[in-house]
C-alpha atoms as a PDB file:
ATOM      1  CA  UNK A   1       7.210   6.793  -0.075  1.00  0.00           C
ATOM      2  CA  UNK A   2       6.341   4.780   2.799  1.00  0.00           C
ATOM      3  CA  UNK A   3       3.663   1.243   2.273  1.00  0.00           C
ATOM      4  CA  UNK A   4       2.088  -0.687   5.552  1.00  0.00           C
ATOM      5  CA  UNK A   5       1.427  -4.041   3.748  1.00  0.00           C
ATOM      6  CA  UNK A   6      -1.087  -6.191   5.238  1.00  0.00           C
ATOM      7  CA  UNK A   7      -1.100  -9.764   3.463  1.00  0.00           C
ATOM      8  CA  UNK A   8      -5.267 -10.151   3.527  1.00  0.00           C
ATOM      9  CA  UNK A   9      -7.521 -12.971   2.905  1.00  0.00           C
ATOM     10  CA  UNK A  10     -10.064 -10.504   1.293  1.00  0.00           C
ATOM     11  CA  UNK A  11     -10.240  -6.808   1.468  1.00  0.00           C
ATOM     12  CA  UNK A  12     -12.299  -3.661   0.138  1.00  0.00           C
ATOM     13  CA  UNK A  13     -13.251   0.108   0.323  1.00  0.00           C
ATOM     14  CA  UNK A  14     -16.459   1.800   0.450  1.00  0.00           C
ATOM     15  CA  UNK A  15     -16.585   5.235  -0.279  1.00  0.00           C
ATOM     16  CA  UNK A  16     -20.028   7.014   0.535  1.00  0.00           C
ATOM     17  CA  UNK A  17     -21.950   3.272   1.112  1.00  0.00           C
ATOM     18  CA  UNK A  18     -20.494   2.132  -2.366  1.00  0.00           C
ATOM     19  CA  UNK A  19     -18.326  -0.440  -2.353  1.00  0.00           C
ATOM     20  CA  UNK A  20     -15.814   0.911  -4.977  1.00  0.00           C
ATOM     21  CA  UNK A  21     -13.053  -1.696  -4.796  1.00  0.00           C
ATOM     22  CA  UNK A  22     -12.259  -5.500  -3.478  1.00  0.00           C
ATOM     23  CA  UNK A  23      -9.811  -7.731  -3.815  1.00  0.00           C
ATOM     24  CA  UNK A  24      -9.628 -11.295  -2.509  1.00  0.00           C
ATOM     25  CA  UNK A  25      -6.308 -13.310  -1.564  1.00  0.00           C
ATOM     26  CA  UNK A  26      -3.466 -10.667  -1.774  1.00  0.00           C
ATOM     27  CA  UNK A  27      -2.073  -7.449  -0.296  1.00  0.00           C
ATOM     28  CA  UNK A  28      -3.548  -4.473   0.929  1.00  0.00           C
ATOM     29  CA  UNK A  29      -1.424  -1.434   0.711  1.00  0.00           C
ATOM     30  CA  UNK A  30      -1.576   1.508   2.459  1.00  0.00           C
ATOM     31  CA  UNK A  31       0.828   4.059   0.651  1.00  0.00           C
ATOM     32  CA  UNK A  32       2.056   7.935   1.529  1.00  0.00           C
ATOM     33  CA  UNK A  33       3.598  10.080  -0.967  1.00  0.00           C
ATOM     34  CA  UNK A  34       6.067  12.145   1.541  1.00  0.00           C
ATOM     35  CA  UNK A  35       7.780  15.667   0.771  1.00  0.00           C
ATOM     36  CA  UNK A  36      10.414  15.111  -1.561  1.00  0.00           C
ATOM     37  CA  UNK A  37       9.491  11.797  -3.075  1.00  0.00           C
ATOM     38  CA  UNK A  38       9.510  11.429  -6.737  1.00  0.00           C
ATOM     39  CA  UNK A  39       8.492   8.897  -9.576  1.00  0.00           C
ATOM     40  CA  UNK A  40      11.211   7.102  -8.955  1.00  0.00           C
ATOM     41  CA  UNK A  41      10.266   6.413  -4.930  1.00  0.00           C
ATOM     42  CA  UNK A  42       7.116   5.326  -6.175  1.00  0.00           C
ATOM     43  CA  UNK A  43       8.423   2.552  -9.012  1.00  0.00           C
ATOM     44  CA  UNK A  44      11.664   1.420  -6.434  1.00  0.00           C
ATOM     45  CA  UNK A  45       8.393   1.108  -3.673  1.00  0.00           C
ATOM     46  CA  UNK A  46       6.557  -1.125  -5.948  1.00  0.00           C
ATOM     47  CA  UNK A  47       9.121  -3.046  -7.466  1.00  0.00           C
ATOM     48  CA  UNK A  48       9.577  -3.666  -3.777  1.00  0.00           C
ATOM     49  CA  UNK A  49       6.468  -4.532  -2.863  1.00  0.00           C
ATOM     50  CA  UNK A  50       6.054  -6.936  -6.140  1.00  0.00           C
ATOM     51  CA  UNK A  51       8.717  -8.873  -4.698  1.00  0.00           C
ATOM     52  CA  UNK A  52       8.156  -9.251  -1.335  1.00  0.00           C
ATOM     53  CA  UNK A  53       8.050 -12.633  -0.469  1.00  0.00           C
ATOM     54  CA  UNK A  54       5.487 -13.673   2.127  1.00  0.00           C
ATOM     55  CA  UNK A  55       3.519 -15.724   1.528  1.00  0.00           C
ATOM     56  CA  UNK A  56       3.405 -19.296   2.446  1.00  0.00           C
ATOM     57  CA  UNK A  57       5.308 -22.031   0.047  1.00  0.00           C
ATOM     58  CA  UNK A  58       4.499 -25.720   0.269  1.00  0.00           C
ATOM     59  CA  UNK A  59       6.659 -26.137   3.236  1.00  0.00           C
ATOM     60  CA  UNK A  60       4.878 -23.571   4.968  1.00  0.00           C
ATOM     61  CA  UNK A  61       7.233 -21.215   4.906  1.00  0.00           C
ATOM     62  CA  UNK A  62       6.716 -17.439   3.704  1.00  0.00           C
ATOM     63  CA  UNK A  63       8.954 -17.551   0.638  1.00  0.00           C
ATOM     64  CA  UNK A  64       6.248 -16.912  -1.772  1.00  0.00           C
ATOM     65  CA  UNK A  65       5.247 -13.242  -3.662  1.00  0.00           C
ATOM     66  CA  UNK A  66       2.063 -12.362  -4.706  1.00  0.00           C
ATOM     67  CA  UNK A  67       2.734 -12.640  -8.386  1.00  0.00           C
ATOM     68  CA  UNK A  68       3.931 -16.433  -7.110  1.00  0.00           C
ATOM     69  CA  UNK A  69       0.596 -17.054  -5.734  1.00  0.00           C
ATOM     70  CA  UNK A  70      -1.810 -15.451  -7.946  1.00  0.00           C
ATOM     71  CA  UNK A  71      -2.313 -12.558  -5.455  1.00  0.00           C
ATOM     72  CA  UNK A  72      -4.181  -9.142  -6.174  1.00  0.00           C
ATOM     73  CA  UNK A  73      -3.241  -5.755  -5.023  1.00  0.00           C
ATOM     74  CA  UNK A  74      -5.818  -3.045  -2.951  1.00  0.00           C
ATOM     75  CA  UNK A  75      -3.712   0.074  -2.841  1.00  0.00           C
ATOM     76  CA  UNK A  76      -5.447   2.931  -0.609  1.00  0.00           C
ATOM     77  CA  UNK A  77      -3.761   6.266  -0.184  1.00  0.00           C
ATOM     78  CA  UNK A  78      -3.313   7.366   3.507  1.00  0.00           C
ATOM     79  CA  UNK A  79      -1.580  10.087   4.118  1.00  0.00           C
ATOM     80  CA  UNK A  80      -1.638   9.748   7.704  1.00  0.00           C
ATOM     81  CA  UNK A  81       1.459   7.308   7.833  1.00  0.00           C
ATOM     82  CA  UNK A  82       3.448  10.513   7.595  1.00  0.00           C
ATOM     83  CA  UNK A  83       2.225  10.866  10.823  1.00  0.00           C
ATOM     84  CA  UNK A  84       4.921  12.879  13.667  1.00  0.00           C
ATOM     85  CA  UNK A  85       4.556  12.068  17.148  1.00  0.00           C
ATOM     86  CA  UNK A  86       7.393  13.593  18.454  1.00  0.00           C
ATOM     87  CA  UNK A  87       6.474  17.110  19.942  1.00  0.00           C
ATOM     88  CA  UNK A  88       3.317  15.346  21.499  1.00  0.00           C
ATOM     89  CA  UNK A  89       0.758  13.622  21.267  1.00  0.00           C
ATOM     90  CA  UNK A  90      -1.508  15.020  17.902  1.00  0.00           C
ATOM     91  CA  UNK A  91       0.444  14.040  15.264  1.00  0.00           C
ATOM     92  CA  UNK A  92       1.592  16.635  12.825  1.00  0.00           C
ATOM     93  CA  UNK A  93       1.601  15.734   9.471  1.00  0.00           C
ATOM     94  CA  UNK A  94       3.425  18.439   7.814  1.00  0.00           C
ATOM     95  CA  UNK A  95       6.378  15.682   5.806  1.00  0.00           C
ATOM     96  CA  UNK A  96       3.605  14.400   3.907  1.00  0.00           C
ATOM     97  CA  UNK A  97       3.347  15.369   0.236  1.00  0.00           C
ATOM     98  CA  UNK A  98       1.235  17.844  -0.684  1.00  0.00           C
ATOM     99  CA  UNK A  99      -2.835  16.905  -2.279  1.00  0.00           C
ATOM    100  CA  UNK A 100      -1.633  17.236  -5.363  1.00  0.00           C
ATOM    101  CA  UNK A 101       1.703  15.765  -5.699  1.00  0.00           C
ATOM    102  CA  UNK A 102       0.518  12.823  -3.592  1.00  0.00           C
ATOM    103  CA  UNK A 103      -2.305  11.694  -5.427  1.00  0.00           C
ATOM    104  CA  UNK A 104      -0.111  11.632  -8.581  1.00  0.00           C
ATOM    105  CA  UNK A 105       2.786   9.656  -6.312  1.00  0.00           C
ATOM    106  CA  UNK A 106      -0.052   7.490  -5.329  1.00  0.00           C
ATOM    107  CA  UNK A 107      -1.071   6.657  -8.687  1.00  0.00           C
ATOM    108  CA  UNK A 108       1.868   6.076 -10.356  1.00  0.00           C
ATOM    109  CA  UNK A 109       2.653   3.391  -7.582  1.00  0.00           C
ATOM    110  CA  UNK A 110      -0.704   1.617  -8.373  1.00  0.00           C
ATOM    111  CA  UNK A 111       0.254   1.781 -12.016  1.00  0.00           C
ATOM    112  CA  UNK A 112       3.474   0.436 -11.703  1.00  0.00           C
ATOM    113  CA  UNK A 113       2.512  -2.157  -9.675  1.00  0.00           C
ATOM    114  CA  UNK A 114      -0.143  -2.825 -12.366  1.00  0.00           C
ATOM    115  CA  UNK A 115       3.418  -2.978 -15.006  1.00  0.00           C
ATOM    116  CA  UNK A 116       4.929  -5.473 -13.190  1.00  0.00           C
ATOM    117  CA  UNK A 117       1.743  -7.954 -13.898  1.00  0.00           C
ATOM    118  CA  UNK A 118       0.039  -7.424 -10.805  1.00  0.00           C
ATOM    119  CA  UNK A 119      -3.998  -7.346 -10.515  1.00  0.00           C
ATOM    120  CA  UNK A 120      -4.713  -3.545  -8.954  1.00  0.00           C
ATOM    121  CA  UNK A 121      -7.273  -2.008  -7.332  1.00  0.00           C
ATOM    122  CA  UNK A 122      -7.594   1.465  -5.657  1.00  0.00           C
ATOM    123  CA  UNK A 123      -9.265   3.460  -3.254  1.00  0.00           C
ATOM    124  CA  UNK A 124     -10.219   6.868  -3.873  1.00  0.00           C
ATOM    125  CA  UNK A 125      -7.378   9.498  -3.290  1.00  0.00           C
ATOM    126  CA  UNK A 126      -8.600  12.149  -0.275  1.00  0.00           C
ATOM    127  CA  UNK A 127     -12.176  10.556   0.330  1.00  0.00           C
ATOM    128  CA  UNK A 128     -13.088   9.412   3.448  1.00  0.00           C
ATOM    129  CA  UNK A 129     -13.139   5.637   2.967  1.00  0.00           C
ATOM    130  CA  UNK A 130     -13.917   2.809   5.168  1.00  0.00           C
ATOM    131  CA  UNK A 131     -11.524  -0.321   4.429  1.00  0.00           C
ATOM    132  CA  UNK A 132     -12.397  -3.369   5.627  1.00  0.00           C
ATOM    133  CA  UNK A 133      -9.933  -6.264   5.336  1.00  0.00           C
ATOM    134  CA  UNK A 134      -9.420  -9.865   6.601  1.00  0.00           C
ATOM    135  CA  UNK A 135      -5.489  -9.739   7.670  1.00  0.00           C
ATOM    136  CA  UNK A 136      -4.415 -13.293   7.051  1.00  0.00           C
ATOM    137  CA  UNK A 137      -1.709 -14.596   9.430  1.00  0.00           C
ATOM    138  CA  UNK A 138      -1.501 -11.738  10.992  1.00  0.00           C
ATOM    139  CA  UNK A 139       1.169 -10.255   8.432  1.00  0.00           C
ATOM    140  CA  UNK A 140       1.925  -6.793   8.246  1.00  0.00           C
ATOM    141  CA  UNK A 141       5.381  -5.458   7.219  1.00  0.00           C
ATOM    142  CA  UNK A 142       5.865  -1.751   7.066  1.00  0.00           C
ATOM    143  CA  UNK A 143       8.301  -0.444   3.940  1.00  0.00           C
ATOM    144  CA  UNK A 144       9.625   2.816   3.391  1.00  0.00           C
ATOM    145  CA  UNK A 145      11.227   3.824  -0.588  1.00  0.00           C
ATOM    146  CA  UNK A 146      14.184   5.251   1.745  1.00  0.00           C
ATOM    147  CA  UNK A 147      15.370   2.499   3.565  1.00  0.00           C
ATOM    148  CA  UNK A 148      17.744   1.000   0.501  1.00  0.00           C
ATOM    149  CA  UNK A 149      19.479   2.204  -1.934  1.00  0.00           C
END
């Protein structure tokens, strides 16, 4: 599974000009189920993500997780960070999971993220939603379920 983590002052989705979730101080999450990922990929992603450690400690140094500071969680399924530019440039996005398979990768992420004590919202899997968000440093980090064993 791949996550693009945005550490956020305040974020949200609207889905159809209702405002379906919103989170204030905390991370947004963008996750993507890919081809081949498993239960497991999602749980290692969020343990990950539970313990990242970036936010800002009293010495102003990111050393901090978002359990440590009281955070909430806004995880939104996109599928398009499976996106392939390398035959050109439309991206193909064929080493995404498929609908199905995604959307329960997706929310077994949000509910183990919800295990490990965090506060979780969601978007809404497949809808076309407009996120709005408040990045706060800018910090973004990118994480993929792959990268450690």
């Amino acid at each position: 599974m791949r996550a693009l983590i945005q550490r956020v002052s305040r974020a949200s989705v609207t889905v159809s000009g209702a405002r379906i979730a919103e989170i204030q101080h905390g991370l947004l999450i963008l996750v993507c189920a890919m081809s081949g990922d498993d239960p497991s990929a999602a749980e290692k992603l969020a343990a990950r993500v539970a313990k990242l450690r970036i936010f800002k400690d009293e010495a102003g140094k990111m050393n901090l997780s978002v359990s440590d500071v009281g955070g909430s969680c806004l995880a939104v399924s996109q599928f398009t960070l499976a996106g392939d530019t390398s035959r050109g440039n439309r991206p193909g996005f064929s080493s995404a999971a498929p609908p199905d398979q995604g959307e329960r990768l997706y929310q077994h992420f949000a509910d183990h993220l919800e295990t490990l004590g965090l506060p979780v919202q969601t978007g809404e899997f497949g809808a076309d939603m407009a996120v709005e968000l408040l990045n706060d440093g800018p910090v973004t980090i990118w994480m993929d379920s792959a990268d450690r064993g």
